[in-house]
PDB file of N, CA and C in Angstrom:
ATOM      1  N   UNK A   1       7.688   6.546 -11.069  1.00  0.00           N
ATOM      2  CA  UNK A   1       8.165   6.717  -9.718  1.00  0.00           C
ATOM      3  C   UNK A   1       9.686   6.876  -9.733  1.00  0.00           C
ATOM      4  N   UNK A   2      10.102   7.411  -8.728  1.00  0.00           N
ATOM      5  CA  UNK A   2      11.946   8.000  -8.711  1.00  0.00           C
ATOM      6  C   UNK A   2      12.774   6.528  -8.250  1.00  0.00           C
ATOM      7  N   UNK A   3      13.478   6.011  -9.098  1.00  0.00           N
ATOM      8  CA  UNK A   3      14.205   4.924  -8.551  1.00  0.00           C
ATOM      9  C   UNK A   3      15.136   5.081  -7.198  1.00  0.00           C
ATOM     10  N   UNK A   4      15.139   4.176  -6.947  1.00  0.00           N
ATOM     11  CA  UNK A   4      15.893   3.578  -5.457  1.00  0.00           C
ATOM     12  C   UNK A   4      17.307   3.408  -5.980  1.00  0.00           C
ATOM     13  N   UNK A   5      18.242   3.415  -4.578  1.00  0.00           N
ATOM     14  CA  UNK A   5      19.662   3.241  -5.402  1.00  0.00           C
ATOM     15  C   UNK A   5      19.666   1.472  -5.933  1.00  0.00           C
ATOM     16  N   UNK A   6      18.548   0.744  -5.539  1.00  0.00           N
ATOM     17  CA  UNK A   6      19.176  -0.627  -5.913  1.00  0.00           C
ATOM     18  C   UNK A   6      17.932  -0.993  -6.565  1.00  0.00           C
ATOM     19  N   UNK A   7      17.011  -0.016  -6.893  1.00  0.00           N
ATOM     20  CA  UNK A   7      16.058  -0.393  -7.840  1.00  0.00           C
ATOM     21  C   UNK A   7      14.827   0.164  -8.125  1.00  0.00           C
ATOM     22  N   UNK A   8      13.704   0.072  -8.239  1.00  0.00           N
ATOM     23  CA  UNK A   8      12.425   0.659  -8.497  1.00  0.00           C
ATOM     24  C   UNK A   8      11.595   0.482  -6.893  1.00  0.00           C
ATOM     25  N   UNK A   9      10.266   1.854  -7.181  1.00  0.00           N
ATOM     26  CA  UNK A   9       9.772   1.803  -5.750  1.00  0.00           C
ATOM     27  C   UNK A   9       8.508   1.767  -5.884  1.00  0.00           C
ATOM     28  N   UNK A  10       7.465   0.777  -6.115  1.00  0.00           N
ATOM     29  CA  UNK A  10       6.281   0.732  -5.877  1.00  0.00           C
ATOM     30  C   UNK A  10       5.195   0.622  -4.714  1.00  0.00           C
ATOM     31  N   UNK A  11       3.836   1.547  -5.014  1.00  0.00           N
ATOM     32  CA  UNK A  11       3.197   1.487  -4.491  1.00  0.00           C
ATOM     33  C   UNK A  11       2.068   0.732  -4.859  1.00  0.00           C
ATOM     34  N   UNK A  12       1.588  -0.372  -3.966  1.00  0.00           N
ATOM     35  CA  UNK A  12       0.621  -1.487  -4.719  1.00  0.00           C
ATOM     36  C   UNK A  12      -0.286  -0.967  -3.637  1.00  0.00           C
ATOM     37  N   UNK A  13      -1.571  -0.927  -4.111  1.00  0.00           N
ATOM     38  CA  UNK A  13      -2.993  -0.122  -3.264  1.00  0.00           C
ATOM     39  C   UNK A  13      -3.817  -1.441  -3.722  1.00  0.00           C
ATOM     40  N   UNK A  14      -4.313  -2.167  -2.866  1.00  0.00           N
ATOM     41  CA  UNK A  14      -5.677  -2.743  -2.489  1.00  0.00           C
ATOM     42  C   UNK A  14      -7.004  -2.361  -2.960  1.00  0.00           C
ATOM     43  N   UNK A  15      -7.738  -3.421  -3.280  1.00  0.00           N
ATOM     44  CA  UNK A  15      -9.185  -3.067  -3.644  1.00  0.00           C
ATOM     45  C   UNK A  15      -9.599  -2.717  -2.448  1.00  0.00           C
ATOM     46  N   UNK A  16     -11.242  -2.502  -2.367  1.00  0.00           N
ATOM     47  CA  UNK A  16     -12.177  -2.787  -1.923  1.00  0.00           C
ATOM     48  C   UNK A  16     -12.100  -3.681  -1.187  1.00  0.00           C
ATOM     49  N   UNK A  17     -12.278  -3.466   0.234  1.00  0.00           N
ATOM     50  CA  UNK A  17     -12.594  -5.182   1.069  1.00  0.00           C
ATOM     51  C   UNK A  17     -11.282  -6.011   1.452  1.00  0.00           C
ATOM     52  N   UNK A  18     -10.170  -5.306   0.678  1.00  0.00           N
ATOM     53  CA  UNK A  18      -8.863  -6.118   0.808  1.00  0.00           C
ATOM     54  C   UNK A  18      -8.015  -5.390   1.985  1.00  0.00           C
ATOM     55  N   UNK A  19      -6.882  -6.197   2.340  1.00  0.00           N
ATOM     56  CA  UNK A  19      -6.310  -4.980   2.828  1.00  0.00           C
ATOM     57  C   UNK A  19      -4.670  -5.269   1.927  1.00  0.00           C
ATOM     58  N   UNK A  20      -3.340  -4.620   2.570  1.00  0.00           N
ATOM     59  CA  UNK A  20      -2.122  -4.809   2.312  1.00  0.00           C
ATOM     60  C   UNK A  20      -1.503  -6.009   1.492  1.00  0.00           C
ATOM     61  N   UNK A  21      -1.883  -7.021   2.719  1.00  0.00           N
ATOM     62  CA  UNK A  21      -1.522  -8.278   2.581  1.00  0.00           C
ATOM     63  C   UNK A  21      -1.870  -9.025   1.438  1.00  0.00           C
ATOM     64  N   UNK A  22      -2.745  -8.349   0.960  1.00  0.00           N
ATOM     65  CA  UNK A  22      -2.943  -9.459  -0.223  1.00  0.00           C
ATOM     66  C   UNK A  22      -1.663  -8.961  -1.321  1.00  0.00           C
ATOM     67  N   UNK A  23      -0.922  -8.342  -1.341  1.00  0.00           N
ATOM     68  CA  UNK A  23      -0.008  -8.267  -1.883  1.00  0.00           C
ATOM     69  C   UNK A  23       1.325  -8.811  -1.743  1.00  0.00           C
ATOM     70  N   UNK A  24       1.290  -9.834  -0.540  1.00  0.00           N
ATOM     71  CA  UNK A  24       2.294 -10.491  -0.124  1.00  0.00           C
ATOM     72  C   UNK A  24       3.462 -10.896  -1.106  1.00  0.00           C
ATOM     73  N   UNK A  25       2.080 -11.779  -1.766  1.00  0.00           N
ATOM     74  CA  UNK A  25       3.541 -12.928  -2.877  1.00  0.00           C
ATOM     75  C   UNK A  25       4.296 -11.676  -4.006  1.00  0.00           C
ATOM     76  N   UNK A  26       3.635 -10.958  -4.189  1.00  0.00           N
ATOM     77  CA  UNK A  26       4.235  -9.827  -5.225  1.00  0.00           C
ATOM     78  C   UNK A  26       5.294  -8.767  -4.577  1.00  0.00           C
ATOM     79  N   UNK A  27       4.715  -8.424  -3.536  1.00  0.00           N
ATOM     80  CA  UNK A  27       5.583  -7.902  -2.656  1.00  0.00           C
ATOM     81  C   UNK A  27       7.079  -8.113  -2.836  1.00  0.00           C
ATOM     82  N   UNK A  28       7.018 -10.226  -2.112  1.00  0.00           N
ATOM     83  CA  UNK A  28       8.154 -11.021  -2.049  1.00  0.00           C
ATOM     84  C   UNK A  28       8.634 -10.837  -3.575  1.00  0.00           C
ATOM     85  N   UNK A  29       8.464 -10.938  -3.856  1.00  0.00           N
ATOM     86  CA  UNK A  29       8.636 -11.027  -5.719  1.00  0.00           C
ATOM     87  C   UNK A  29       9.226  -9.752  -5.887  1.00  0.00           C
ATOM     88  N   UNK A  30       9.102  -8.178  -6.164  1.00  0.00           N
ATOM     89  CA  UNK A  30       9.733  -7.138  -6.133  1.00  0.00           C
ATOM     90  C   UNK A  30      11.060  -6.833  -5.314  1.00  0.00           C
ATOM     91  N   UNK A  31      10.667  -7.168  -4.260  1.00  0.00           N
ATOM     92  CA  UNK A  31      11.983  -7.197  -2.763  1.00  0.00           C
ATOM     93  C   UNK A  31      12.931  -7.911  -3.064  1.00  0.00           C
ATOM     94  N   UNK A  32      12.525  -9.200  -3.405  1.00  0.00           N
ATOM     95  CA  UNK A  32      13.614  -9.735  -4.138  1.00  0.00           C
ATOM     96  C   UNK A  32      14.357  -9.612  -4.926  1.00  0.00           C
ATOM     97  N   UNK A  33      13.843  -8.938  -5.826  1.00  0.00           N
ATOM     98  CA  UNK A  33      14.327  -7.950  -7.295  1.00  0.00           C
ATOM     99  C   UNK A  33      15.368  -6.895  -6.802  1.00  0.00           C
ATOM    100  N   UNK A  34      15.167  -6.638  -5.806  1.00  0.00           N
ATOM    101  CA  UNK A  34      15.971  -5.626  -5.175  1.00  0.00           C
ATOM    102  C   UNK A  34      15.012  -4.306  -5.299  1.00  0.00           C
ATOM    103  N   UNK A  35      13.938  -4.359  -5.381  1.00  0.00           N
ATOM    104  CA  UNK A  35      13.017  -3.056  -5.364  1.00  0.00           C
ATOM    105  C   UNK A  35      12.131  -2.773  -3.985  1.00  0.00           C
ATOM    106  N   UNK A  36      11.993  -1.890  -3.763  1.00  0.00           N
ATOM    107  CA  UNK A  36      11.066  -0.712  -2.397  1.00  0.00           C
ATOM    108  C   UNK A  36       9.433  -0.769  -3.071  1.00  0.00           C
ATOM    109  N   UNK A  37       9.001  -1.761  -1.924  1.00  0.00           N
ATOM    110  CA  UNK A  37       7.462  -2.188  -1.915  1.00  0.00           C
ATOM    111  C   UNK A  37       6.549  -1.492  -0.577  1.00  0.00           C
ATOM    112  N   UNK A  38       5.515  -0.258  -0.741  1.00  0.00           N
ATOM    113  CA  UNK A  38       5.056  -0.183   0.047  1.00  0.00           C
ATOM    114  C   UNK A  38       3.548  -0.353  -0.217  1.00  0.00           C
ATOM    115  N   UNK A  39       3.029  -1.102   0.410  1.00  0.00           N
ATOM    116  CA  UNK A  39       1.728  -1.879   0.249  1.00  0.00           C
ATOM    117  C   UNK A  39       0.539  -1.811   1.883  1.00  0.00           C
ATOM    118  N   UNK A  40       0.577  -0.462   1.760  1.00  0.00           N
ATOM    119  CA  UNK A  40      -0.108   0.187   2.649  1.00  0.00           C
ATOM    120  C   UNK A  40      -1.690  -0.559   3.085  1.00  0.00           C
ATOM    121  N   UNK A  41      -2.627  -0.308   4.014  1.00  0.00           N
ATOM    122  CA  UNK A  41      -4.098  -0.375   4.647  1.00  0.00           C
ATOM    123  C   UNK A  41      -4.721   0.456   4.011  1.00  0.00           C
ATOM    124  N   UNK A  42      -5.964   0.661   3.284  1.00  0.00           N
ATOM    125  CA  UNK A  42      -6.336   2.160   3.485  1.00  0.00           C
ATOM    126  C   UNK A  42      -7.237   2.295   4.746  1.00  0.00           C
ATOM    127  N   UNK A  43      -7.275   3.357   4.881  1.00  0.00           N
ATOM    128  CA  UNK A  43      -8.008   3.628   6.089  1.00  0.00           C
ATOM    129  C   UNK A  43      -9.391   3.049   6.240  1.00  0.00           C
ATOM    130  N   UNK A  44     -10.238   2.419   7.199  1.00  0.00           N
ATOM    131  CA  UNK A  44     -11.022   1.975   6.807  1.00  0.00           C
ATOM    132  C   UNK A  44     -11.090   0.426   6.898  1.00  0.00           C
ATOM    133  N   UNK A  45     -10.416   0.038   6.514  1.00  0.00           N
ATOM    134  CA  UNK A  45      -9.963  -1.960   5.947  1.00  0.00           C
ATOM    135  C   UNK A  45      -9.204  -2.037   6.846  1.00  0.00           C
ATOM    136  N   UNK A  46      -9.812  -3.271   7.489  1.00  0.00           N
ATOM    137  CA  UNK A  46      -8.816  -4.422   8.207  1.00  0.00           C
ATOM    138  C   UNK A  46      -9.286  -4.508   9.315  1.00  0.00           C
ATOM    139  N   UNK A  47      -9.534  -5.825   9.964  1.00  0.00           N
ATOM    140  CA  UNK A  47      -9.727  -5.740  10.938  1.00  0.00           C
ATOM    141  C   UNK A  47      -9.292  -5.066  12.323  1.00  0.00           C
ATOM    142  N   UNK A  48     -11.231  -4.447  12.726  1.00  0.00           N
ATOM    143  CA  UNK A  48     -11.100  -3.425  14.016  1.00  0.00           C
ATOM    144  C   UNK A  48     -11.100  -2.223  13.423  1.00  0.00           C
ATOM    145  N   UNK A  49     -11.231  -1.943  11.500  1.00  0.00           N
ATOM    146  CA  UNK A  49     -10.649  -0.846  11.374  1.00  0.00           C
ATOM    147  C   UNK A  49     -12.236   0.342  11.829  1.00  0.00           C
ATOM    148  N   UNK A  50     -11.603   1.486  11.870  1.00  0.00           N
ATOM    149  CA  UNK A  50     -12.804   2.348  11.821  1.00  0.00           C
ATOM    150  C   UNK A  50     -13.780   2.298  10.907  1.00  0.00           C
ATOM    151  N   UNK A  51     -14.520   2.823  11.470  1.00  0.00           N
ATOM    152  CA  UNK A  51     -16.447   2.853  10.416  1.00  0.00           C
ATOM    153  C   UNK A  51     -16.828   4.159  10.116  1.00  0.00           C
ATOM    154  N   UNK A  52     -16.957   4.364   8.962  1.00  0.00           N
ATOM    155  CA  UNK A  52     -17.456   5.673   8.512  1.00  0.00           C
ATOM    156  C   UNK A  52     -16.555   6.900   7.626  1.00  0.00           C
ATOM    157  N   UNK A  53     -15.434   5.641   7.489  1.00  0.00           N
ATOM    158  CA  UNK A  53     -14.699   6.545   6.515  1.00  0.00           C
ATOM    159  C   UNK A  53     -14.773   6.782   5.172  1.00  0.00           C
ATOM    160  N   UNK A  54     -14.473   8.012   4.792  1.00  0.00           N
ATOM    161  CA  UNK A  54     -15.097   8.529   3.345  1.00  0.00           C
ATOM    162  C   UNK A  54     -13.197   7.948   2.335  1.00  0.00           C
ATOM    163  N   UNK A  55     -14.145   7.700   1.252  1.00  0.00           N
ATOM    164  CA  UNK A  55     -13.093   8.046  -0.284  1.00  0.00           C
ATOM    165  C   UNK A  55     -12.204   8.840  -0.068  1.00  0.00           C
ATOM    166  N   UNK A  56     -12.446  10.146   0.572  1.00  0.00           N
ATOM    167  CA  UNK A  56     -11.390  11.244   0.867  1.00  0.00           C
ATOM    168  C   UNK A  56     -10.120  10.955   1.713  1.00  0.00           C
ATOM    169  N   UNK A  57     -11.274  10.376   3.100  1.00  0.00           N
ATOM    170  CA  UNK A  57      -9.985   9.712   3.886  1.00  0.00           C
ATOM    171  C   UNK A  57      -9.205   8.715   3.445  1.00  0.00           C
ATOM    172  N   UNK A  58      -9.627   7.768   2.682  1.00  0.00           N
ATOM    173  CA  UNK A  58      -8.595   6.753   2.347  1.00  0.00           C
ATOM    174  C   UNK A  58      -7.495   7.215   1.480  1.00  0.00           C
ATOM    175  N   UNK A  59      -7.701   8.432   0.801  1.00  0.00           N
ATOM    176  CA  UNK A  59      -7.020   9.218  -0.380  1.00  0.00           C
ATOM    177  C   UNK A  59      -5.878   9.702   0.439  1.00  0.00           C
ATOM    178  N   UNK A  60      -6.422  10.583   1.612  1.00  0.00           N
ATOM    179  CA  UNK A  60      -5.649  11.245   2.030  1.00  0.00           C
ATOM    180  C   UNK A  60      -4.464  10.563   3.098  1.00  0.00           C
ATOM    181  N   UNK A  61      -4.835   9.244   3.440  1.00  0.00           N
ATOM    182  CA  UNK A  61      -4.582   8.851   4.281  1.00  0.00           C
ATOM    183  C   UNK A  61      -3.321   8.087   3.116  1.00  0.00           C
ATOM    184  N   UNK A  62      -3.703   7.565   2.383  1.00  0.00           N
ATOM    185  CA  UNK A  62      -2.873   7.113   1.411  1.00  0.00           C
ATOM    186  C   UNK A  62      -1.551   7.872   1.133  1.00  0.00           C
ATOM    187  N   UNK A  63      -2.009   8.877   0.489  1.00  0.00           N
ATOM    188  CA  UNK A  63      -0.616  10.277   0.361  1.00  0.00           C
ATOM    189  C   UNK A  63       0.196  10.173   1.536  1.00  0.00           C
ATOM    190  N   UNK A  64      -0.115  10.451   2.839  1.00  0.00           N
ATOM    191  CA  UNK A  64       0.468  10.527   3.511  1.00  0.00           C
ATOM    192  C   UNK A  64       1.438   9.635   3.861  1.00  0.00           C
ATOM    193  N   UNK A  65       1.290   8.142   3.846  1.00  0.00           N
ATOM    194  CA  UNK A  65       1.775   6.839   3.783  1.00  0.00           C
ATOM    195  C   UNK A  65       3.062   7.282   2.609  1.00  0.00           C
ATOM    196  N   UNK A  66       2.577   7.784   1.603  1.00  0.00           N
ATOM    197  CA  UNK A  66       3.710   7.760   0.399  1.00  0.00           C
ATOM    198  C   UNK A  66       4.663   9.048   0.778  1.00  0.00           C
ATOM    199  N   UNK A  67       4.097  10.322   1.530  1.00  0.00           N
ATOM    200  CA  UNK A  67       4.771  11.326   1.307  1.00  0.00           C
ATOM    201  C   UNK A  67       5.927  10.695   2.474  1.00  0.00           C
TER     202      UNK A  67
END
């Protein structure tokens, strides 16, 4: 991934069944480091989320989050 001016920029993606948040403490842990944490939903997950979304959508929905 292309570094940040004050450090590295990860994207941490969720299982199955999870959403964002479970990436909290690591999150805190990178940010602190001085690094760019984006730890997106996929589409689909989380409560209230929609029903019936495909692999594709979470893919695509993902990219978009990063682009």
């Amino acid at each position: 991934m292309a570094e940040a001016a004050t450090g590295l920029q990860f994207v941490l993606v969720h299982g199955s069944w999870h959403t964002g948040a479970g990436w909290r403490h690591v999150s805190g842990h990178l940010t602190a480091a001085g690094h760019r944490v984006l730890a997106p939903i996929l589409a689909g997950r989380g409560e209230g989320a929609a029903t019936g979304i495909s692999m594709m959508d979470m893919v695509d929905g993902l990219c978009a989050e990063v682009e």
